[in-house]
Protein backbone atom coordinates (compact mmCIF):
# COMPACT_ATOMS: atom_id res chain seq x y z
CA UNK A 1 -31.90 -12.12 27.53
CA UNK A 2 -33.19 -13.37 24.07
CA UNK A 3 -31.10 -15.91 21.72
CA UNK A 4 -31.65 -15.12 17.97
CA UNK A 5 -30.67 -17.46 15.12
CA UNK A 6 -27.65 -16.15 12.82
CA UNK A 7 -26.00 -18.59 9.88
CA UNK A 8 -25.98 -22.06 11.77
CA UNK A 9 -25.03 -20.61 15.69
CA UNK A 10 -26.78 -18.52 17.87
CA UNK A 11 -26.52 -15.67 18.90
CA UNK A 12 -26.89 -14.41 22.13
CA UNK A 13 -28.76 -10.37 22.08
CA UNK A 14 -28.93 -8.68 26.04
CA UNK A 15 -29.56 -5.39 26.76
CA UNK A 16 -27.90 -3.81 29.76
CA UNK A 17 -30.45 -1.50 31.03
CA UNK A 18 -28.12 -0.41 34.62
CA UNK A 19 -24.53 0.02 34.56
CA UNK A 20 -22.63 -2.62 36.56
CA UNK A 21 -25.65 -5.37 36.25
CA UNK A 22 -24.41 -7.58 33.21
CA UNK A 23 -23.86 -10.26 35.64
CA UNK A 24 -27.88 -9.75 36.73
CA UNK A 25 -28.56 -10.57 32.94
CA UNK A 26 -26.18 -12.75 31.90
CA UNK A 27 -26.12 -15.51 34.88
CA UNK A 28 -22.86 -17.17 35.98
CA UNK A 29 -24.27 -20.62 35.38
CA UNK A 30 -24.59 -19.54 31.61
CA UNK A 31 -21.04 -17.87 30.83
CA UNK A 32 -19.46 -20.75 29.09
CA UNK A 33 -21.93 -21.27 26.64
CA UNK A 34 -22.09 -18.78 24.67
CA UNK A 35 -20.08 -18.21 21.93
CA UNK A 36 -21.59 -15.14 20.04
CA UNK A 37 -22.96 -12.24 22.13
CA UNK A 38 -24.64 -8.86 20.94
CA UNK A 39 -25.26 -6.51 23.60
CA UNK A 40 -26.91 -2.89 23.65
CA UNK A 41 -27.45 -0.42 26.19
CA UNK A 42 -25.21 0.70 29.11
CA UNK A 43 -21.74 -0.58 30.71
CA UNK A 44 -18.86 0.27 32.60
CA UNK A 45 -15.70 -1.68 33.71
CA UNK A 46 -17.71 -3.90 36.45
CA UNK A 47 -19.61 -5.12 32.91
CA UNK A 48 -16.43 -5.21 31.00
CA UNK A 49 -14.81 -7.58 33.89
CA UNK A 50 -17.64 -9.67 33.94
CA UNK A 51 -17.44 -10.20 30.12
CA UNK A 52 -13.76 -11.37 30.89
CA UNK A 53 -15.33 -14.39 32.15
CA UNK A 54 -17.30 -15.99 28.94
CA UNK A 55 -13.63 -17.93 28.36
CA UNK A 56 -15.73 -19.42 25.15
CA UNK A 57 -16.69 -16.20 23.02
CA UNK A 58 -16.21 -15.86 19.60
CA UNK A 59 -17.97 -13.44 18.47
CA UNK A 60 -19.09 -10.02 20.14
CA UNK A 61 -21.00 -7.48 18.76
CA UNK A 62 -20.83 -3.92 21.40
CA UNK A 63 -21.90 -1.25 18.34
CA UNK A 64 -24.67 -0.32 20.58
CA UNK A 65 -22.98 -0.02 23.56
CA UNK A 66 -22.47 3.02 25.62
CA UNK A 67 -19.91 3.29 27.73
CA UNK A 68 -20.14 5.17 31.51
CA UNK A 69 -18.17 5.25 33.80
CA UNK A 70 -20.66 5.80 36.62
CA UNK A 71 -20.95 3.63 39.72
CA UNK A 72 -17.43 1.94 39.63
CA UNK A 73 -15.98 0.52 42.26
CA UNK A 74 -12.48 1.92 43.12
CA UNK A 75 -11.08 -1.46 43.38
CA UNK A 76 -11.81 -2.79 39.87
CA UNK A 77 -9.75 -2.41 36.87
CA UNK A 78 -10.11 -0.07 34.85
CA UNK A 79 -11.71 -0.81 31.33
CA UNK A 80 -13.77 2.35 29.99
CA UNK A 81 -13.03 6.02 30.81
CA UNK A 82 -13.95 9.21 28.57
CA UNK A 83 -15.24 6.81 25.86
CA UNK A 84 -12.34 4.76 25.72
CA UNK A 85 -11.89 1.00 26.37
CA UNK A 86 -9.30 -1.92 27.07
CA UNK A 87 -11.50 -5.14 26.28
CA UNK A 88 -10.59 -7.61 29.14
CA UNK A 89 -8.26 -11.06 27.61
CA UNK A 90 -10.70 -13.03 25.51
CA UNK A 91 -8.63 -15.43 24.77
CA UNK A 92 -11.30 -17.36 21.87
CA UNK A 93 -13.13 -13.76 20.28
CA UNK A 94 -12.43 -13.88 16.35
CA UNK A 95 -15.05 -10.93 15.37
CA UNK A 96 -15.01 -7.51 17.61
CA UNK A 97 -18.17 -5.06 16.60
CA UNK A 98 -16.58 -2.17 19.23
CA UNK A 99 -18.82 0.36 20.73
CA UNK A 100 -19.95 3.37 17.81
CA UNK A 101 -19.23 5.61 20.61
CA UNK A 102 -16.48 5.05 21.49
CA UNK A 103 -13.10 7.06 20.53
CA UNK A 104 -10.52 5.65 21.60
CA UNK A 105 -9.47 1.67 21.76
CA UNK A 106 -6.41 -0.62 23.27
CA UNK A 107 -6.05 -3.48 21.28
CA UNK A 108 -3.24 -4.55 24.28
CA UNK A 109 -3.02 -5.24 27.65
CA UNK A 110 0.31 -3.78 28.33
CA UNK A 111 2.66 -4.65 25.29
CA UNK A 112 0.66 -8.05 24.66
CA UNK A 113 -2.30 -8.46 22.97
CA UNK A 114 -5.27 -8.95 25.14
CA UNK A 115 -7.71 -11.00 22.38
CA UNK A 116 -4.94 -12.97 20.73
CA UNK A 117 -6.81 -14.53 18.02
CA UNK A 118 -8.90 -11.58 16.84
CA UNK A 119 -9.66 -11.88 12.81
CA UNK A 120 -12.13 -9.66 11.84
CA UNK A 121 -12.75 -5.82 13.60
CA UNK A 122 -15.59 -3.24 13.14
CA UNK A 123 -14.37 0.42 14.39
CA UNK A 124 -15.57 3.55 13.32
CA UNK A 125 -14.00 6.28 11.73
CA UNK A 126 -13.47 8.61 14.37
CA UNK A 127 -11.97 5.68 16.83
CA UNK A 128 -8.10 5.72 17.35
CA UNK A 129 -6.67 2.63 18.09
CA UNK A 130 -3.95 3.87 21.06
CA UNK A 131 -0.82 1.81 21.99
CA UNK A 132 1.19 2.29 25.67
CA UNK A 133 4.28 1.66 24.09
CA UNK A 134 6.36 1.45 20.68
CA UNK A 135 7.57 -2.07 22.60
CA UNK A 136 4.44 -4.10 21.45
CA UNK A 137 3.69 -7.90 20.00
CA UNK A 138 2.44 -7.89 16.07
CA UNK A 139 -1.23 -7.81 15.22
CA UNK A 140 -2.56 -9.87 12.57
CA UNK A 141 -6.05 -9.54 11.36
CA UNK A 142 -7.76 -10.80 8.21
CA UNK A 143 -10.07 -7.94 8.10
CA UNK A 144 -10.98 -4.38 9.52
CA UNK A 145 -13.58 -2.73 8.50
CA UNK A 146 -14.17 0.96 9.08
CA UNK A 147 -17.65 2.73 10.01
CA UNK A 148 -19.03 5.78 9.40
CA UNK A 149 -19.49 8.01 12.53
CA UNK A 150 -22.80 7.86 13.87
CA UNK A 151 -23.74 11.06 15.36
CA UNK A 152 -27.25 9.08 17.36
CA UNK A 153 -24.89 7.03 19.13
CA UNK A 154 -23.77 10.41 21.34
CA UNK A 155 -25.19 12.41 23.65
CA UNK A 156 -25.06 15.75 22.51
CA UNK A 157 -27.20 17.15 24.44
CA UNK A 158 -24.57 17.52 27.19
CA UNK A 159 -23.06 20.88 24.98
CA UNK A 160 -26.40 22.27 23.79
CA UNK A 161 -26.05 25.40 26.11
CA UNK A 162 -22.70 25.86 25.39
CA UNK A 163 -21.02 28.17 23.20
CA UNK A 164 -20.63 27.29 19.95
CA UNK A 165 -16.84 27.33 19.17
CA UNK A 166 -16.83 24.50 22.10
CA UNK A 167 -19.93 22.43 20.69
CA UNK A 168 -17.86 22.29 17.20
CA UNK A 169 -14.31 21.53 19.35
CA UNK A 170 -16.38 18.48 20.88
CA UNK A 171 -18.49 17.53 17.85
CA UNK A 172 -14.87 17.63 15.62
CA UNK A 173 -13.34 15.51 18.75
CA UNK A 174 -16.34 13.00 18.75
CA UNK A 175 -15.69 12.14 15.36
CA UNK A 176 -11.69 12.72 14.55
CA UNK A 177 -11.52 15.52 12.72
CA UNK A 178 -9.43 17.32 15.62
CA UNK A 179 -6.62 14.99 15.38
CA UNK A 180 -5.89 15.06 11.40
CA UNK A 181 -4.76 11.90 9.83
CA UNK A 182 -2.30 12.30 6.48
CA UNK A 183 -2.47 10.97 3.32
CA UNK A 184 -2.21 7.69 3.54
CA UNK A 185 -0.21 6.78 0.59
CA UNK A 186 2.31 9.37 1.72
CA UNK A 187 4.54 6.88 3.50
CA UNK A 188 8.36 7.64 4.97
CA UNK A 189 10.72 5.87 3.16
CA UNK A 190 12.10 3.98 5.53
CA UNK A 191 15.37 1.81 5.31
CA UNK A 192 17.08 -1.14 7.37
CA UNK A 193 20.66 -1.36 8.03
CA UNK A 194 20.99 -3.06 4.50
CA UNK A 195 20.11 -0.27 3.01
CA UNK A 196 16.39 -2.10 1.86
CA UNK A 197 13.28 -0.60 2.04
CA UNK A 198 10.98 -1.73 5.06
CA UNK A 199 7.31 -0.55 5.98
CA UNK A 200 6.54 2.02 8.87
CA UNK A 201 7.98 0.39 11.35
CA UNK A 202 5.78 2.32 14.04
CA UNK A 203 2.55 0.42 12.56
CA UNK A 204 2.36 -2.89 14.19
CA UNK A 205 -1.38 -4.13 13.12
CA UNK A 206 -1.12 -5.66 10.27
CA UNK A 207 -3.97 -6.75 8.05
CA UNK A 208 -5.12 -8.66 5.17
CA UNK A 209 -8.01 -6.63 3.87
CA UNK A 210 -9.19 -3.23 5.14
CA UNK A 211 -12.65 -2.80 4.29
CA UNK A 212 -13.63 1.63 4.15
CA UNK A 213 -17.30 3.09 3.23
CA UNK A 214 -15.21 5.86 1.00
CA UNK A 215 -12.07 6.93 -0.71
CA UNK A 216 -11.93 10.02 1.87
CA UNK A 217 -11.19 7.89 4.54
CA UNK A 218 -7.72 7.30 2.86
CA UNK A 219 -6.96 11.06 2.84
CA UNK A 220 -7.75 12.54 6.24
CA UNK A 221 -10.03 11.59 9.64
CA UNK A 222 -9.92 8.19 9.67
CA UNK A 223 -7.99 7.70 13.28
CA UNK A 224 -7.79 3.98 12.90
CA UNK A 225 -5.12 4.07 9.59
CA UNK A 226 -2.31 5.70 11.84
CA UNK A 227 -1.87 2.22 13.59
CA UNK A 228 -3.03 -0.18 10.79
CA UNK A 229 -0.79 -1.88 7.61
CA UNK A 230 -3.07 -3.28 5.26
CA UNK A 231 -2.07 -5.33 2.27
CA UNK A 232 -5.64 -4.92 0.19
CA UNK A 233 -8.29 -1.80 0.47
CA UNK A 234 -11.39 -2.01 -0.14
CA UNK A 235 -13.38 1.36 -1.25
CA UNK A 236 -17.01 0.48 -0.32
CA UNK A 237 -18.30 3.28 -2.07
CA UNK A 238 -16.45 3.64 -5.32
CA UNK A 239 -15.88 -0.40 -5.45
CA UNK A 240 -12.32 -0.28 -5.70
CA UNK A 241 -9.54 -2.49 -4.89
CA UNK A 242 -6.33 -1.10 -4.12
CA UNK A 243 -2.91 -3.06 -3.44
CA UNK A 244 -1.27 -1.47 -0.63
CA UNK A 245 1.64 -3.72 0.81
CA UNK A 246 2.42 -6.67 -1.02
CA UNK A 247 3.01 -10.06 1.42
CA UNK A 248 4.96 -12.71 -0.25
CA UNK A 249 1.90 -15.02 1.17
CA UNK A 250 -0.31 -14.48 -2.12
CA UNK A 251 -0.39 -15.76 -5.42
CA UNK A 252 0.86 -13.08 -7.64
CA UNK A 253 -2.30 -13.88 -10.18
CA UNK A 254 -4.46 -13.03 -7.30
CA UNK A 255 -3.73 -9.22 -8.53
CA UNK A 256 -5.94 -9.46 -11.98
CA UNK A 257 -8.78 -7.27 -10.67
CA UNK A 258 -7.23 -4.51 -8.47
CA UNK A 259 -7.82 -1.14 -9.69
CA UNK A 260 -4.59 0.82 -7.91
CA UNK A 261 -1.04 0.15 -6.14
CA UNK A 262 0.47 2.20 -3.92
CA UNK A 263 4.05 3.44 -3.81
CA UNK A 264 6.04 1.00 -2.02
CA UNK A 265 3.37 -1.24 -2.16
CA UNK A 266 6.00 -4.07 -3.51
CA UNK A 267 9.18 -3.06 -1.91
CA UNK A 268 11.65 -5.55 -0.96
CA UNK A 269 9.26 -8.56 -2.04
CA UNK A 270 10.38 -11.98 -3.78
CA UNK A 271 8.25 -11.69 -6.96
CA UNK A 272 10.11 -13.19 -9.86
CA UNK A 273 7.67 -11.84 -12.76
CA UNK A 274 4.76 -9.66 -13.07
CA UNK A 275 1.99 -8.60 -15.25
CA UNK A 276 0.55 -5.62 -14.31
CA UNK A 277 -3.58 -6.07 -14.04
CA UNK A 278 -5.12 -4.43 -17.11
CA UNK A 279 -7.01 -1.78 -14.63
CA UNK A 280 -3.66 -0.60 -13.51
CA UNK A 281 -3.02 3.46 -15.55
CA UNK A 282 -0.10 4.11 -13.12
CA UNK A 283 2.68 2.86 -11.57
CA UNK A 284 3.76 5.14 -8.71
CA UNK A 285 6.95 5.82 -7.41
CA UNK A 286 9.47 3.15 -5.84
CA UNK A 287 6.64 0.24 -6.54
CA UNK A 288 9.10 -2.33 -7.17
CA UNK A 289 11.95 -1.12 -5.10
CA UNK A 290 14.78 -3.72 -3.99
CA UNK A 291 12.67 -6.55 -5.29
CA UNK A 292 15.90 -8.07 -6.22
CA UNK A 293 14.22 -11.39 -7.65
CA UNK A 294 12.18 -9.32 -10.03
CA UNK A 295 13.81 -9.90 -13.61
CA UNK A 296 10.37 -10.47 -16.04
CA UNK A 297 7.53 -7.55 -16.37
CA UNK A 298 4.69 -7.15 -18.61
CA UNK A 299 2.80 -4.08 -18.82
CA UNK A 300 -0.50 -3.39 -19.97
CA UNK A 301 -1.55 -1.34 -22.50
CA UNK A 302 -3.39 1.06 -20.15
CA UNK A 303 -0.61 2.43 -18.40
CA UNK A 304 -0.37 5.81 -18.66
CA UNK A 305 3.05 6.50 -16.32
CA UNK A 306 5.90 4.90 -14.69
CA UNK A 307 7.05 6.26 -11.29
CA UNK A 308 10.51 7.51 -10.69
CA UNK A 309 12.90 4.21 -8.92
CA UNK A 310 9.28 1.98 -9.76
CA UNK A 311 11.86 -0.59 -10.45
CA UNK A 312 14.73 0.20 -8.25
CA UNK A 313 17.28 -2.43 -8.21
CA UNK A 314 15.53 -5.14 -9.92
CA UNK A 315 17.01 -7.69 -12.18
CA UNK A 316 15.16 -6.41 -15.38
CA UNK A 317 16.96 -7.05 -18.29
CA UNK A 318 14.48 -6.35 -21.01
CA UNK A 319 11.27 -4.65 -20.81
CA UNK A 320 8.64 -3.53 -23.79
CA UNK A 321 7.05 0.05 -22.73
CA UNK A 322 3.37 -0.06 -24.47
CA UNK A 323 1.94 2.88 -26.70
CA UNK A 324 -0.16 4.16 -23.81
CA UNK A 325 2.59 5.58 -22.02
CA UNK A 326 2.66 9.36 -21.92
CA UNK A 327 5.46 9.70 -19.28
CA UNK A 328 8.01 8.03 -17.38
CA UNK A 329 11.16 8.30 -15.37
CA UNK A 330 14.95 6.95 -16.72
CA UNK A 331 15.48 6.22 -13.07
CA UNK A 332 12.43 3.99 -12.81
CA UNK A 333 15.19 1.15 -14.18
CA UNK A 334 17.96 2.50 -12.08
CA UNK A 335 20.33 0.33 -10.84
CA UNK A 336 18.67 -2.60 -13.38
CA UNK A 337 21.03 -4.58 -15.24
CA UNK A 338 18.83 -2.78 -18.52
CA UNK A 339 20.23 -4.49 -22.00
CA UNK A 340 16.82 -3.58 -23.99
CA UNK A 341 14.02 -1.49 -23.84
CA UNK A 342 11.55 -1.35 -26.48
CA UNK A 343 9.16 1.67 -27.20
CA UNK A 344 6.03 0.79 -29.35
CA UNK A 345 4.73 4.58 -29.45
CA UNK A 346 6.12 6.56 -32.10
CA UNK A 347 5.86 9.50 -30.22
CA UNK A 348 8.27 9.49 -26.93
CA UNK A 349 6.86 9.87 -23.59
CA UNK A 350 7.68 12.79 -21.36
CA UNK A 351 10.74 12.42 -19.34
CA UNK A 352 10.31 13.37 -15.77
CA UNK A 353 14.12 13.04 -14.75
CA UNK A 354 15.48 15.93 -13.63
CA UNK A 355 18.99 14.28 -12.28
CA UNK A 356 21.90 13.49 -14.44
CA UNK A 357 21.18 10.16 -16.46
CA UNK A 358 24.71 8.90 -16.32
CA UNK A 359 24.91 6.58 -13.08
CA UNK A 360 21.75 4.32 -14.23
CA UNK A 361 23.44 1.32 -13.16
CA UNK A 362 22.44 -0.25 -17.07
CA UNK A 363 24.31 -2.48 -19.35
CA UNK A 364 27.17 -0.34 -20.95
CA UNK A 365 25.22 -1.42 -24.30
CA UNK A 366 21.88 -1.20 -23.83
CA UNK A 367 19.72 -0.12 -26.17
CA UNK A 368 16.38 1.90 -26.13
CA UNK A 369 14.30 0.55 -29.30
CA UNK A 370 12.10 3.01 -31.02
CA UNK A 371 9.69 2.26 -34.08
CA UNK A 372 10.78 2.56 -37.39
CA UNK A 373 11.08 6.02 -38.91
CA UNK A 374 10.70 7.63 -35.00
CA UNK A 375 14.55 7.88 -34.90
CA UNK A 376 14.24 11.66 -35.32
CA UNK A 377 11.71 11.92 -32.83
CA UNK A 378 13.14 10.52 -29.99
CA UNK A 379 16.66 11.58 -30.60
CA UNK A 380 15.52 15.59 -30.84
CA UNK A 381 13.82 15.67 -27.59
CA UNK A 382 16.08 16.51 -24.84
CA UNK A 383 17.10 13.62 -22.34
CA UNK A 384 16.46 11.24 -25.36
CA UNK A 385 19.50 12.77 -27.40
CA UNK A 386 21.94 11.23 -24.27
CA UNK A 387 20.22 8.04 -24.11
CA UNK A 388 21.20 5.05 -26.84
CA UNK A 389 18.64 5.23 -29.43
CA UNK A 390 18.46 2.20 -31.80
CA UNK A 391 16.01 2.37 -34.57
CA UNK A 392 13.76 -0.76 -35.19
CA UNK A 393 15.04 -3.53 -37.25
CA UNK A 394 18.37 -1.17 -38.21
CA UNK A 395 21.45 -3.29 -39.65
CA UNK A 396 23.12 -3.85 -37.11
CA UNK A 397 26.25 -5.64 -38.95
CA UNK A 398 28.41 -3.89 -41.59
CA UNK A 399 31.46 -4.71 -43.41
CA UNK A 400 32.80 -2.01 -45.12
CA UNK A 401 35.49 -0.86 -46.78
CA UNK A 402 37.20 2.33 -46.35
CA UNK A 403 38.83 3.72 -49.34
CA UNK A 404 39.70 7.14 -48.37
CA UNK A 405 41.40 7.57 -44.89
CA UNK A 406 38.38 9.36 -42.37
CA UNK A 407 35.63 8.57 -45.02
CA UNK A 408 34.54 6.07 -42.76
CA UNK A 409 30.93 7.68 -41.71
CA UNK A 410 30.04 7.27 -45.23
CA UNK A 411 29.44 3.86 -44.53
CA UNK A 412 27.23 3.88 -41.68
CA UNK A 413 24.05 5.16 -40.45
CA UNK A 414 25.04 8.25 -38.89
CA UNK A 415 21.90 8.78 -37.16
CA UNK A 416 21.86 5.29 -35.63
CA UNK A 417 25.22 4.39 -34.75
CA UNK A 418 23.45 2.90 -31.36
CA UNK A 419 22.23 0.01 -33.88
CA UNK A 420 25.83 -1.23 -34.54
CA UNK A 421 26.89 -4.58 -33.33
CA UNK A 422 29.12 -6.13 -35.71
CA UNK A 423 31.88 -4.17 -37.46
CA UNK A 424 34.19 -5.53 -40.36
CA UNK A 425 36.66 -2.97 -41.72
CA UNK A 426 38.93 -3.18 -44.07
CA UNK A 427 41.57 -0.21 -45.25
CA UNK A 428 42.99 2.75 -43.62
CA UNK A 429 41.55 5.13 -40.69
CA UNK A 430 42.60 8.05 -39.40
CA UNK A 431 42.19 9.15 -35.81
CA UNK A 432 38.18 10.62 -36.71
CA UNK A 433 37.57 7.23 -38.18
CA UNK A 434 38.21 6.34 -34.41
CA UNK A 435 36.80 8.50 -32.51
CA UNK A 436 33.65 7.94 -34.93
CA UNK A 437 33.95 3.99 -33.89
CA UNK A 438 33.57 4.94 -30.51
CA UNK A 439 30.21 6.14 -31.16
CA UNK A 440 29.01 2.74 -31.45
CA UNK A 441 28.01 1.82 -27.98
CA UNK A 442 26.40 -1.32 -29.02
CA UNK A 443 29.42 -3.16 -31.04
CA UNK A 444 30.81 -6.17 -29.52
CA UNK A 445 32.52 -7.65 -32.51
């Protein structure tokens, strides 16, 4: 047994050279005082037992552990089989290094957790994190970081005779690939008796920062994502930062550097205002949904497109949409109490909507805002030529005089009616005059 210095504690490094023996080289005397542990070489559940005894360990490091299940004694519980492991309760551990070889891990000891205060976990790749039941106690970690599989930390010389559709079958078992994992922004949409958005419900591991070598990982064969929530997600190799599920906990300027947000990644949250980090192109679909509070948003003038129901059932009244924007959805505002939206591009973006646009849920006179002279533009693209167009700094207050009974369209701007607010008239009208009047979805007066 050899004790190595590490920032201002020690650290405790043993190697287990014969299964069952941890207790030869770690003496009973010595259990309670030590608080970080590395070990390498070989255990089984006798070892793992044994561990359960240092009542004071914070830190654990097993990466070079291999687990056996040889020379077990019928009597003892059960901790490692086929590569797989239940940690025994350590009741003090805040950082977990588990085993590179092994695939399979329970984080509880049946529906509680067995190392209660756990903070910070190492797992590879290729590791699933297995539950007994959907009945389980929350998680909550700061961090998890995910490892590349390490093919040295296997013996695979135990399938070199065999054929070699089975050594691939083991190899692709070894390191996840025969247990695909989806997308992992594709989440269910998921909704509570309220009819509001909630999380996968089946994930109960919840995390502050999940920490992958690549962006792969979030696409297929990672194992350990099927079980795990995280709220940031760190790309290793790209050096990305991506918002995943927004906790209420932060500080909403905390945002400023992440690079990407996932759909849903807001949902249901008590944000009152946002401005969406300058490194931010996209905002995907249902973003903002049900965030009820949410009534003030800036965007940046890098954002490229605007999800469909980003902004479900917010409290947006007015909103300024940026030159950048190529594309966008009418139903991104949906259910929005909408009185003003302001385009600065003079071109108008694509509209993705595919639904009928009248149940928005908007402010009978709400106006869409377009630069001057883009009137035309906007109002001769289909989609746009249903939607109330209002031309920059258009009159918006006439008083007129109508000489000549249904003459009355002389007088105003035919091809921004939207723009009118205030309306004096003074003479005759006959029923086209009306009907002409009606036109003018913005007049209150």
């Amino acid at each position: 047994m050899t004790t190595t210095f590490s920032y201002a504690q020690t650290i405790t490094t043993v190697t287990n050279e014969k299964v069952g023996k941890l207790s030869s080289v770690i003496k009973k005397k010595d259990v309670l005082d030590i608080i970080k542990l590395k070990i390498s070489g070989t255990m089984n559940s006798e070892d793992f037992a044994y561990l359960g005894s240092m009542n004071n360990l914070e830190y654990l490091d097993l990466r070079d552990v291999i687990l056996s299940s040889d020379k077990e004694k019928d009597h003892k519980e059960e901790f490692t089989k086929h590569n797989e492991l239940t940690l025994p309760v350590l009741t003090h551990l805040k950082e977990l290094w588990l085993p590179l070889s092994c695939t399979g891990f329970y984080p509880y000891k049946s529906n509680i957790p067995n190392i209660p205060v756990l903070e910070v976990l190492y797992i590879r790749r290729g590791c699933e994190i297995k539950m007994y039941s959907d009945n389980r106690e929350e998680i909550h970690l700061k961090k998890v970081n995910i490892l590349e599989n390490d093919l040295t930390k296997f013996n695979l010389d135990v399938f070199k005779d065999a054929p070699q559709n089975i050594r691939q079958r083991e190899l692709d078992r070894l390191i996840g690939q025969d247990r695909r994992t989806s997308n992992y922004y594709e989440r269910r949409n998921l909704y509570n008796e309220k009819g509001e958005y909630v999380h996968n419900i089946n994930q109960k591991i919840f995390v502050d920062s999940l920490v992958v070598p690549t962006a792969d990982c979030l696409i297929k064969d990672c194992l350990p994502l099927k079980e795990i929530s995280p709220n940031y997600i760190f790309i290793n190799e790209d050096k990305l930062v991506i918002l995943n599920t927004w906790d209420d906990k932060y500080n909403i300027n905390d945002i400023a550097n992440i690079d990407s947000i996932t759909p849903f990644a807001f949902a249901s949250s008590n944000i009152t205002s946002i401005k969406i980090p300058e490194k931010i192109k996209y905002i995907p679909n249902y973003c903002f949904l049900n965030c009820n509070k949410l009534e003030k948003v800036i965007l940046n003038k890098s954002i490229i497109s605007i999800g469909e129901n980003a902004f479900y059932k917010c409290v947006i009244k007015d909103i300024e949409i940026p030159q950048s924007v190529k594309e966008l959805y009418f139903s991104a505002f949906e259910s929005c109490p909408i009185e003003r939206i302001v385009f600065l591009s003079s071109n108008p973006p694509y509209i993705n909507d595919t639904r009928g646009l009248d149940n928005l849920g908007w402010n009978s006179t709400y106006k869409m805002i377009v630069p001057k002279d883009a009137f035309t533009a906007y109002h001769s693209q289909n989609l746009w030529n249903e939607m109330n167009i209002v031309q920059k700094d258009a009159q918006s207050s006439f008083n007129i005089t109508v000489e000549t009974p249904g003459s009355i369209l002389s007088s105003l701007p035919l091809k921004n009616l939207s723009s009118v607010e205030s309306l004096t008239i003074t003479g005759f009208l006959y029923e086209t005059d009306l009907d002409i009047i009606k036109k003018c979805k913005a007049l209150n007066t």
